[in-house]
N, C-alpha and C. Protein backbone atom coordinates (compact mmCIF):
# COMPACT_ATOMS: atom_id res chain seq x y z
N UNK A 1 -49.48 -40.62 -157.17
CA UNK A 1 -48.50 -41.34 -156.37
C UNK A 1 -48.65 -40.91 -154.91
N UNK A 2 -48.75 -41.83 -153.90
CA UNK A 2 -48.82 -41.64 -152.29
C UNK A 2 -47.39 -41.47 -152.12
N UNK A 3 -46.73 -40.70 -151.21
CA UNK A 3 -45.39 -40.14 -151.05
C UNK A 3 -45.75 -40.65 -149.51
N UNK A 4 -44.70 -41.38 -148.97
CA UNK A 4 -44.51 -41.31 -147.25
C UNK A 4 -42.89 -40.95 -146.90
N UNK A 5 -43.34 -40.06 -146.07
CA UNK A 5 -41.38 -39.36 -145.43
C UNK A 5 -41.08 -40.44 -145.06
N UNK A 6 -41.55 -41.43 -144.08
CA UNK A 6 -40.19 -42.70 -143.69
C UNK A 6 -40.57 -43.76 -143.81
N UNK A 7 -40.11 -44.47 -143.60
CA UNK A 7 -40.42 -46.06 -143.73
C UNK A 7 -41.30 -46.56 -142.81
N UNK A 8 -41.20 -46.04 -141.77
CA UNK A 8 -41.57 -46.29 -140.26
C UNK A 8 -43.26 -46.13 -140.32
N UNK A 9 -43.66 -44.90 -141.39
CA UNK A 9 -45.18 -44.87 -141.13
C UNK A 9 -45.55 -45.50 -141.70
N UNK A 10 -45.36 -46.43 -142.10
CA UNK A 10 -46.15 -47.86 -143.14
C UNK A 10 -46.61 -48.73 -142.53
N UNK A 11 -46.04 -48.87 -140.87
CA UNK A 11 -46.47 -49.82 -139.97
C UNK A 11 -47.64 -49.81 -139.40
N UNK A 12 -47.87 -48.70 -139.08
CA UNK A 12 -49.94 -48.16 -138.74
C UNK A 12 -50.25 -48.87 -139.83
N UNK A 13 -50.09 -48.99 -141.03
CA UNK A 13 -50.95 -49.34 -141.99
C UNK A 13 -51.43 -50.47 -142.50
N UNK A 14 -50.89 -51.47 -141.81
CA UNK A 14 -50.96 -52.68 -142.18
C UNK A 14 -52.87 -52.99 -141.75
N UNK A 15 -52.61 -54.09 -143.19
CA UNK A 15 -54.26 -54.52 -143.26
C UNK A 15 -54.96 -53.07 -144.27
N UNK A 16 -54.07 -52.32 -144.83
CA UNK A 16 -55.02 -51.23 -145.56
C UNK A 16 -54.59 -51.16 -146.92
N UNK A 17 -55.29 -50.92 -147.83
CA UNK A 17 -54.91 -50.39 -148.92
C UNK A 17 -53.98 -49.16 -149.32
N UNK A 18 -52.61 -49.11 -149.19
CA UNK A 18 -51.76 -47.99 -149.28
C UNK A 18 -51.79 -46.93 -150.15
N UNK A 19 -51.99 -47.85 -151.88
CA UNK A 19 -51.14 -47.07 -152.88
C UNK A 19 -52.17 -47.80 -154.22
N UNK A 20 -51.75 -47.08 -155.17
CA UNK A 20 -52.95 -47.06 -156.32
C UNK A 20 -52.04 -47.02 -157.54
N UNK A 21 -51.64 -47.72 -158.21
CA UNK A 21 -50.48 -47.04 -159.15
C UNK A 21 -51.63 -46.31 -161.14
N UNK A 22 -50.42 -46.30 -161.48
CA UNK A 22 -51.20 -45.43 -162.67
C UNK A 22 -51.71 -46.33 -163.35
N UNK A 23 -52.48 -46.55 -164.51
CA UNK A 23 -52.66 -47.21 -165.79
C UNK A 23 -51.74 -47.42 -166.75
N UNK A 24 -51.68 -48.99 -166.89
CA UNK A 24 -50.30 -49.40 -167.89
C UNK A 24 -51.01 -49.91 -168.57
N UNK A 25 -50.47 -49.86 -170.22
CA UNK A 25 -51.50 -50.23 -171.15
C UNK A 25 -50.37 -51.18 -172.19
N UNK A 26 -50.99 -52.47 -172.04
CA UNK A 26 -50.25 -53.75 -172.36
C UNK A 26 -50.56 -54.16 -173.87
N UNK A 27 -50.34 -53.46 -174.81
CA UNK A 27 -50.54 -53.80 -176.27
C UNK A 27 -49.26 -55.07 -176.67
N UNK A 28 -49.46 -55.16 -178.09
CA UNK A 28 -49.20 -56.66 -178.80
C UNK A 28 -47.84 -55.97 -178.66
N UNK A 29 -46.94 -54.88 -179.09
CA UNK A 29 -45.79 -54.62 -178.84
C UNK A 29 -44.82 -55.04 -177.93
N UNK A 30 -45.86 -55.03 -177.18
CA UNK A 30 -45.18 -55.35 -175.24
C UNK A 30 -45.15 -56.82 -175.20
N UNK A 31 -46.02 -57.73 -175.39
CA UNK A 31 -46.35 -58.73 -175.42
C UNK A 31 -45.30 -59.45 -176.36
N UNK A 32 -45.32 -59.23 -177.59
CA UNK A 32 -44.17 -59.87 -178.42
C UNK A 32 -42.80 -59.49 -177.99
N UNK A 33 -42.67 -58.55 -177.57
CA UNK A 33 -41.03 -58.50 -176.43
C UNK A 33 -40.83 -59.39 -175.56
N UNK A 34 -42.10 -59.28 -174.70
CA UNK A 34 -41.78 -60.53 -173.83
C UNK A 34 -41.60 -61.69 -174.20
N UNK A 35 -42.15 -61.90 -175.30
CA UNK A 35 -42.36 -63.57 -175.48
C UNK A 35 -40.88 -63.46 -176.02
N UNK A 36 -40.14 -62.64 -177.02
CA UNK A 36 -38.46 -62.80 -177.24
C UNK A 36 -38.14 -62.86 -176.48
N UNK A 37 -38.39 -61.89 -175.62
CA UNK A 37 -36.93 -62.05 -174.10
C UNK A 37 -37.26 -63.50 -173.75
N UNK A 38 -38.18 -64.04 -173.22
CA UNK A 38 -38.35 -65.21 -172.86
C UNK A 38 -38.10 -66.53 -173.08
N UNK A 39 -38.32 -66.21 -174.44
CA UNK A 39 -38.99 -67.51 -175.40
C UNK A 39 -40.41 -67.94 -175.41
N UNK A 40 -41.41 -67.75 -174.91
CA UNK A 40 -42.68 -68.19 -174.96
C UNK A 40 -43.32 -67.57 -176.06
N UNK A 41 -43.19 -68.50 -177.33
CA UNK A 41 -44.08 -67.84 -178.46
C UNK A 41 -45.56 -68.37 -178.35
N UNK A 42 -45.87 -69.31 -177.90
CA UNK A 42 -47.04 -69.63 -177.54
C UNK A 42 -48.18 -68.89 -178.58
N UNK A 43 -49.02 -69.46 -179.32
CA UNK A 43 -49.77 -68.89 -179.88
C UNK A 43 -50.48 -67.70 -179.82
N UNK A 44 -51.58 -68.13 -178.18
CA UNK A 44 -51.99 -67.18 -177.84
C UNK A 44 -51.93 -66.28 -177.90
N UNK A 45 -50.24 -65.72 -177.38
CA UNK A 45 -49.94 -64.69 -177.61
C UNK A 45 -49.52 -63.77 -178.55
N UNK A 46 -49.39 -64.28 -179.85
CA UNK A 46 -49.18 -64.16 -180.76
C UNK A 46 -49.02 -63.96 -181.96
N UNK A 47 -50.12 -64.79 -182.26
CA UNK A 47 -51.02 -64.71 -183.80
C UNK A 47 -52.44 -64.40 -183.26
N UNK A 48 -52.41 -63.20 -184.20
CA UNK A 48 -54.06 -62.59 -183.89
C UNK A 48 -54.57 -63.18 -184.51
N UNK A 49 -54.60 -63.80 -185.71
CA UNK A 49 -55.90 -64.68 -186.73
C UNK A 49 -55.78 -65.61 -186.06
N UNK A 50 -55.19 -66.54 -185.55
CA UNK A 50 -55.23 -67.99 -184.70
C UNK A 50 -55.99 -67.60 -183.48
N UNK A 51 -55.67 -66.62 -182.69
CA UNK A 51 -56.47 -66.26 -181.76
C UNK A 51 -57.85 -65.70 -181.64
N UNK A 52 -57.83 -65.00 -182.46
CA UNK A 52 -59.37 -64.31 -182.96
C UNK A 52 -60.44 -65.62 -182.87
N UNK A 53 -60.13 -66.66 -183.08
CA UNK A 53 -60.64 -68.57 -183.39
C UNK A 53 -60.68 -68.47 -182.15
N UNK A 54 -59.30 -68.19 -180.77
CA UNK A 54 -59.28 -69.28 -179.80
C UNK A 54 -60.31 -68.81 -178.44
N UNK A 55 -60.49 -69.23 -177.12
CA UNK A 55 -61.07 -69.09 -176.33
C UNK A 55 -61.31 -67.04 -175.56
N UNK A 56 -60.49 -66.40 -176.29
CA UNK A 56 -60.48 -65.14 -176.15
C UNK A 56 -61.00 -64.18 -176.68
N UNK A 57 -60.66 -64.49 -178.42
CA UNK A 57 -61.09 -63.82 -179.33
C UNK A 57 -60.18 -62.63 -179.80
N UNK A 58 -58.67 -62.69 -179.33
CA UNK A 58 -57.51 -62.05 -179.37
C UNK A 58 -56.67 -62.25 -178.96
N UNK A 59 -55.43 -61.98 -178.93
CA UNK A 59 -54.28 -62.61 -177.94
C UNK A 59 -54.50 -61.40 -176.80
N UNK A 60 -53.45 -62.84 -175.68
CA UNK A 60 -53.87 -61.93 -174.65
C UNK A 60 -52.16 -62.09 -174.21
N UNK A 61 -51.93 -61.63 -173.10
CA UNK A 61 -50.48 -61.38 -172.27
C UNK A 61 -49.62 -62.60 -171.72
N UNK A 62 -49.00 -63.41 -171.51
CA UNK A 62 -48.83 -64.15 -170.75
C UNK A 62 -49.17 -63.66 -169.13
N UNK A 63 -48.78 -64.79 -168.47
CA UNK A 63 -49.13 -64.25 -167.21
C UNK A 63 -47.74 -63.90 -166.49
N UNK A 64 -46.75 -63.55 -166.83
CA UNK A 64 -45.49 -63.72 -166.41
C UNK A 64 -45.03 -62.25 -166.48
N UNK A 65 -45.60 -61.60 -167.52
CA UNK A 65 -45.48 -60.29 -168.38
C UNK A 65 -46.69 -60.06 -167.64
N UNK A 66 -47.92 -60.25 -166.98
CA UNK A 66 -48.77 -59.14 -165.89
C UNK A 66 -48.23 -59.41 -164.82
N UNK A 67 -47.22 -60.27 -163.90
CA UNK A 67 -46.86 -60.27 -162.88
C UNK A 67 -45.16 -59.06 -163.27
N UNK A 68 -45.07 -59.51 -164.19
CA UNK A 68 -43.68 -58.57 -164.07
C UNK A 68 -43.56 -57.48 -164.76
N UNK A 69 -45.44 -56.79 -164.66
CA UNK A 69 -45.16 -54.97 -164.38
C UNK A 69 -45.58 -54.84 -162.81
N UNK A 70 -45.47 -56.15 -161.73
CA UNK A 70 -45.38 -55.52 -160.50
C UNK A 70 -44.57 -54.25 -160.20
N UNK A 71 -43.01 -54.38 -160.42
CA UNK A 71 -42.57 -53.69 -159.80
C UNK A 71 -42.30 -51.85 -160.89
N UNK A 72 -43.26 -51.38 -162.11
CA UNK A 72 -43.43 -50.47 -162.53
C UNK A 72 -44.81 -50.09 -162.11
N UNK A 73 -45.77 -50.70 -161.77
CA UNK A 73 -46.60 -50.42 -160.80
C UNK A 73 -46.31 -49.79 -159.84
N UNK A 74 -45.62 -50.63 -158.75
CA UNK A 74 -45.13 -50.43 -157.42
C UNK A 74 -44.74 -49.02 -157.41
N UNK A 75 -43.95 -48.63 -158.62
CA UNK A 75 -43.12 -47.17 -158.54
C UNK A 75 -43.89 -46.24 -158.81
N UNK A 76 -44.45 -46.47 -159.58
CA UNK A 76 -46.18 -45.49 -160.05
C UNK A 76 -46.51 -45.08 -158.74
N UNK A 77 -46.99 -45.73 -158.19
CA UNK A 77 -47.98 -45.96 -156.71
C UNK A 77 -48.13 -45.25 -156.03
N UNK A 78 -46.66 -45.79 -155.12
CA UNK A 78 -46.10 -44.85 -153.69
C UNK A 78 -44.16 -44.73 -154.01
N UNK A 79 -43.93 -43.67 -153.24
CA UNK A 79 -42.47 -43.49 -152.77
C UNK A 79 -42.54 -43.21 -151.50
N UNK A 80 -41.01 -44.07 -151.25
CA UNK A 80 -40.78 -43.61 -149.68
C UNK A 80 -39.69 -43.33 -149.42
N UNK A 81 -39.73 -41.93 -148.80
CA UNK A 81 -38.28 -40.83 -149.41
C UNK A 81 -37.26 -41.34 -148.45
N UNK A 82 -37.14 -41.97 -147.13
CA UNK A 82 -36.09 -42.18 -147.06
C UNK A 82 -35.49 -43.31 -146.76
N UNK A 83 -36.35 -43.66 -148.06
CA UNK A 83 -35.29 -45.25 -148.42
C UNK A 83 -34.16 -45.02 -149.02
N UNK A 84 -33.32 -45.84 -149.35
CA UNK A 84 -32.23 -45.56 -150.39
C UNK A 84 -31.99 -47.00 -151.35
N UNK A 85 -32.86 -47.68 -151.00
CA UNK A 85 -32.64 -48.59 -151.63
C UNK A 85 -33.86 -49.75 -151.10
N UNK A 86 -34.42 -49.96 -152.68
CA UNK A 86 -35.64 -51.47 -152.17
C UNK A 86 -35.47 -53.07 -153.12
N UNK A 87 -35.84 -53.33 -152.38
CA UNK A 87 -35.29 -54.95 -153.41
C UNK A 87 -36.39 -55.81 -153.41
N UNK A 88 -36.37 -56.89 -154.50
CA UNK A 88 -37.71 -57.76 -154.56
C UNK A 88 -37.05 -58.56 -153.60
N UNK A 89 -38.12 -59.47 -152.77
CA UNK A 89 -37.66 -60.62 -151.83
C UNK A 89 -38.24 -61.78 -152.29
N UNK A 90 -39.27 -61.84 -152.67
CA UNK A 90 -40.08 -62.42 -153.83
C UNK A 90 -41.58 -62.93 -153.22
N UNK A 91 -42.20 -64.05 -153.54
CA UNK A 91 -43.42 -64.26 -153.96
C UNK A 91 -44.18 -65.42 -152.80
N UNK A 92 -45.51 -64.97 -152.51
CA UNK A 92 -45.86 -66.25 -151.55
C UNK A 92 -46.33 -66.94 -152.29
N UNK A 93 -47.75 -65.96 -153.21
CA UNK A 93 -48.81 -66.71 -153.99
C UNK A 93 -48.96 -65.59 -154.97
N UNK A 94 -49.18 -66.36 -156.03
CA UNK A 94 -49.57 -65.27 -157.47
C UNK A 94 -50.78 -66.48 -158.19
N UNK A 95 -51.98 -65.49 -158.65
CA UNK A 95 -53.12 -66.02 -159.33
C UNK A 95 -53.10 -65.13 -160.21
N UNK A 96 -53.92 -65.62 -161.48
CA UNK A 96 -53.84 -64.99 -162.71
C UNK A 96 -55.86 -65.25 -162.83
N UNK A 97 -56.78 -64.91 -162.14
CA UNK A 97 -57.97 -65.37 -162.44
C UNK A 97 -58.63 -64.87 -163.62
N UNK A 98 -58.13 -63.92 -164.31
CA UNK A 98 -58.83 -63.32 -165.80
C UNK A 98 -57.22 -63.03 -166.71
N UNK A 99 -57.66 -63.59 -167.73
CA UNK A 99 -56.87 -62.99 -168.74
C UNK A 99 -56.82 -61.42 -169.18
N UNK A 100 -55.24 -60.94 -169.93
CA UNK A 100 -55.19 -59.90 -169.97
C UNK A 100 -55.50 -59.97 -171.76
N UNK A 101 -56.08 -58.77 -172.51
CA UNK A 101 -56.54 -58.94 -174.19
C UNK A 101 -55.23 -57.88 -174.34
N UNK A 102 -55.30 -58.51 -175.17
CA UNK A 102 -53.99 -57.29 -175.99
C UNK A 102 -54.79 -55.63 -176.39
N UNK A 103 -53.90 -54.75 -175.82
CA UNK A 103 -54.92 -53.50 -175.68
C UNK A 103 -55.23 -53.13 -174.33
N UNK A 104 -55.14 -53.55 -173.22
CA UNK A 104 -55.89 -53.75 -171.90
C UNK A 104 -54.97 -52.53 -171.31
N UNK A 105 -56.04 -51.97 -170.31
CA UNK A 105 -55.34 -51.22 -169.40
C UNK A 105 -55.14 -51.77 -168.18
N UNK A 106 -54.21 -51.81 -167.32
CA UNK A 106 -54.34 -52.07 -166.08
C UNK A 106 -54.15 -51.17 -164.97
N UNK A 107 -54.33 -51.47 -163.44
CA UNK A 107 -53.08 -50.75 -162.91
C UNK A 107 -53.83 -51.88 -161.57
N UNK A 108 -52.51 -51.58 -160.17
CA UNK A 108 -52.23 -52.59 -159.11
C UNK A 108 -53.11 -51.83 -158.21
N UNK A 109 -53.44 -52.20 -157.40
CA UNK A 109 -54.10 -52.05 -155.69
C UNK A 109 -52.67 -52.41 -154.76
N UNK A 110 -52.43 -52.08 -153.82
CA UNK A 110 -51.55 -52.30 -152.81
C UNK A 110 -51.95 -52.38 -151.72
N UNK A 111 -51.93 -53.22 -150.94
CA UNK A 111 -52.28 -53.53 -149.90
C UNK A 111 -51.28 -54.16 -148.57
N UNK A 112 -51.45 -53.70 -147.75
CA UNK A 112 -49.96 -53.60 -146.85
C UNK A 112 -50.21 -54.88 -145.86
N UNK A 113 -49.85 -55.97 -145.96
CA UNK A 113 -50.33 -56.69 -145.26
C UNK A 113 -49.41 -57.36 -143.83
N UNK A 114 -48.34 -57.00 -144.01
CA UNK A 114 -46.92 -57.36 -143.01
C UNK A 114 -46.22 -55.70 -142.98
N UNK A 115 -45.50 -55.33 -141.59
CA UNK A 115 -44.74 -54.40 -141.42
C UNK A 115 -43.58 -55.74 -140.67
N UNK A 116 -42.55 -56.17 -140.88
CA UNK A 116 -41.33 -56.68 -140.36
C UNK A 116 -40.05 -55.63 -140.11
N UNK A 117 -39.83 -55.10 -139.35
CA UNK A 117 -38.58 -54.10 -138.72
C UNK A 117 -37.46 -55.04 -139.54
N UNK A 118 -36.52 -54.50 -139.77
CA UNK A 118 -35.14 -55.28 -140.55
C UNK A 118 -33.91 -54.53 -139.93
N UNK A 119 -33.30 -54.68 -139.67
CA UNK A 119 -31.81 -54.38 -139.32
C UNK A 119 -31.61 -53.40 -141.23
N UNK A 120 -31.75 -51.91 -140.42
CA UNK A 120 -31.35 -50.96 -141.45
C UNK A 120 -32.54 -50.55 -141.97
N UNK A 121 -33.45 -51.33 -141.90
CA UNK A 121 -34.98 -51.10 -142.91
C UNK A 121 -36.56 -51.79 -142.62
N UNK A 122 -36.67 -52.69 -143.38
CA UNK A 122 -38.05 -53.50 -143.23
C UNK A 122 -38.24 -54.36 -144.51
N UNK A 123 -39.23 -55.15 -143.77
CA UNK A 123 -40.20 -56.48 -145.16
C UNK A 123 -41.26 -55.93 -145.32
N UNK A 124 -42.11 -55.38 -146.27
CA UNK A 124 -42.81 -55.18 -146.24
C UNK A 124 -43.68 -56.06 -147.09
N UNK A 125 -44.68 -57.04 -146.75
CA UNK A 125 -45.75 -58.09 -147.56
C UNK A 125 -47.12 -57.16 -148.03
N UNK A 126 -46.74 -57.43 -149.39
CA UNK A 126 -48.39 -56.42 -150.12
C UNK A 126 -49.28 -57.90 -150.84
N UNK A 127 -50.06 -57.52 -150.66
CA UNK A 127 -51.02 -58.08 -151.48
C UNK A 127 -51.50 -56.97 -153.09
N UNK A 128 -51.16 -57.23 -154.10
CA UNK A 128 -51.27 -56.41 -155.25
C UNK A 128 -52.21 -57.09 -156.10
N UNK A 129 -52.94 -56.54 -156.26
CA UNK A 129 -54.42 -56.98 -156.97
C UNK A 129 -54.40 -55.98 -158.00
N UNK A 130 -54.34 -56.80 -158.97
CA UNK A 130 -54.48 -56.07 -160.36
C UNK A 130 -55.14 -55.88 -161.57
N UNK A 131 -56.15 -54.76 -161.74
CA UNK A 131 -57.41 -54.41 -162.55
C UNK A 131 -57.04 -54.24 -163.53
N UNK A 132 -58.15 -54.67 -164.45
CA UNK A 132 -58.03 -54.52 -165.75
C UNK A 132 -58.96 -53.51 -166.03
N UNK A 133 -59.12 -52.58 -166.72
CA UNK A 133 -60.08 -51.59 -166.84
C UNK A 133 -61.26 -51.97 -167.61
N UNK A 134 -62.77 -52.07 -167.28
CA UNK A 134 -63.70 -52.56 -167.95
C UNK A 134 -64.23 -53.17 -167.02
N UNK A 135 -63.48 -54.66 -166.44
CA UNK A 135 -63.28 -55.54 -165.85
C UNK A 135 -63.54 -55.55 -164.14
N UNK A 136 -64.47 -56.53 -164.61
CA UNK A 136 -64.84 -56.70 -162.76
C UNK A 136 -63.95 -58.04 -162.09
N UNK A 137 -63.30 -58.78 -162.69
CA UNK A 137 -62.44 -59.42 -162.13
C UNK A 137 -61.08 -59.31 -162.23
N UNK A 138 -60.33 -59.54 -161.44
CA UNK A 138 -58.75 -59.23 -161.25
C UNK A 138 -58.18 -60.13 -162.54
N UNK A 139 -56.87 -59.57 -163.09
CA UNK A 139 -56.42 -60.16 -164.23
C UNK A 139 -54.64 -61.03 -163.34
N UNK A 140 -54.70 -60.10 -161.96
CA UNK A 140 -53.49 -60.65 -161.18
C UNK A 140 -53.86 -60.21 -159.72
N UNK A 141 -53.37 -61.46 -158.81
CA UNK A 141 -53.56 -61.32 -157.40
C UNK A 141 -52.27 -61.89 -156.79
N UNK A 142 -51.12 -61.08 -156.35
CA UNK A 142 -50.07 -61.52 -155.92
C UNK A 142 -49.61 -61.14 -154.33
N UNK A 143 -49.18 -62.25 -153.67
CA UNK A 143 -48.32 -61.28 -152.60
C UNK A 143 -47.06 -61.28 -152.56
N UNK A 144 -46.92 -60.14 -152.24
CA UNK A 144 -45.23 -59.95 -153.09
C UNK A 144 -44.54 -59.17 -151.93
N UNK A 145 -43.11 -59.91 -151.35
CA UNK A 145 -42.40 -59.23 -150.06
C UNK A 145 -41.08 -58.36 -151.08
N UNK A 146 -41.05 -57.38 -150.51
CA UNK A 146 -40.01 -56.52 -150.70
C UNK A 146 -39.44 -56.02 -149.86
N UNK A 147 -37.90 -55.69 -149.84
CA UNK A 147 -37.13 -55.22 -148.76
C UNK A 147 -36.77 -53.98 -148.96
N UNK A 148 -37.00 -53.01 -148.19
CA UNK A 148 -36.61 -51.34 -148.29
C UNK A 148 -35.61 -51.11 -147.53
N UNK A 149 -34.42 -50.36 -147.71
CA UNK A 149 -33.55 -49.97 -146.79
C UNK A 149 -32.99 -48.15 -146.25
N UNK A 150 -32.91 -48.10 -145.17
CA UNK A 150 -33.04 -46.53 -144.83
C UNK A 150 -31.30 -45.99 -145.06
C-alpha cells in the first residue's frame, strides 16, 4: 500500500501511475453472490457444464462484479491519512476488453489523471486498469472520479 500524509501531494502526480493494489481472487463463490444480489443469473456465469461448451471454456465474472471491486482495490492500493472521508463521484468510461475465468487473480493500476482543488478537499480522476494475472490484456479499464475530504 502507497501511504501519502495529505491530499495536497497527489497534485505533482498527475499523469503518473500512483498506487498498485493487492491481488483479489474472484472464484465461482463471489460470482454467484453477485449474480443474487443482482439478479443476473445469466448462464455464463453460472453453470460450469454449460460453460465449459461456451466461448470461454468456464464461467467467467460479470463485468459489473470486476468494476465493483474498484473501490476494494482502491483501499488495497494507497491511503491518504488526512482525509476523513472519500466518496465515489462516479464514472466517465469503463471497458471490459478480456473476460474474467472463474479462479482469476486480479489487481488495479492507478493512475492519477486530474488533481481538482474542492472546497474542503479534491476530485481526484484515476484511470484504473485492471490485470488479470497470466494475462497480457486488461480484464477492466475505467476512469473513475472520487471525492476526498480533509
Amino acid at each position: 500500500m502507497r501511504s501519502f500524509e495529505h491530499l495536497a501531494d497527489l497534485a505533482p502526480l498527475v499523469g503518473q501511475e500512483i498506487a498498485v493494489s493487492d491481488w483479489i481472487t474472484v472464484d465461482q463463490h463471489r460470482i454467484d453472490l453477485f449474480a443474487d444480489a443482482t439478479g443476473d443469473h445469466q448462464w455464463i456465469h453460472l453453470d460450469a457444464e454449460r460453460a465449459a461448451r461456451g466461448p470461454f471454456g468456464t464461467t467467467i465474472a460479470h463485468g459489473f462484479l470486476t468494476l465493483s471491486l474498484l473501490p476494494e482495490m482502491a483501499a488495497a492500493a494507497m491511503e491518504v491519512r488526512d482525509t476523513r472521508m472519500g466518496v465515489n463521484y462516479g464514472l466517465n468510461k469503463v471497458r471490459f476488453p478480456a473476460p474474467v475465468p472463474s479462479g482469476s487473480r486480479l489487481r488495479g493500476h492507478f493512475k492519477l489523471l486530474a488533481f481538482e482543488p474542492l472546497d474542503g478537499g479534491a476530485q481526484l480522476t484515476m484511470e484504473v486498469t485492471m490485470e488479470r494475472e497470466g494475462s497480457d490484456k486488461p480484464v477492466c479499464v475505467a476512469e473513475s472520479l472520487a471525492r476526498r475530504y480533509t
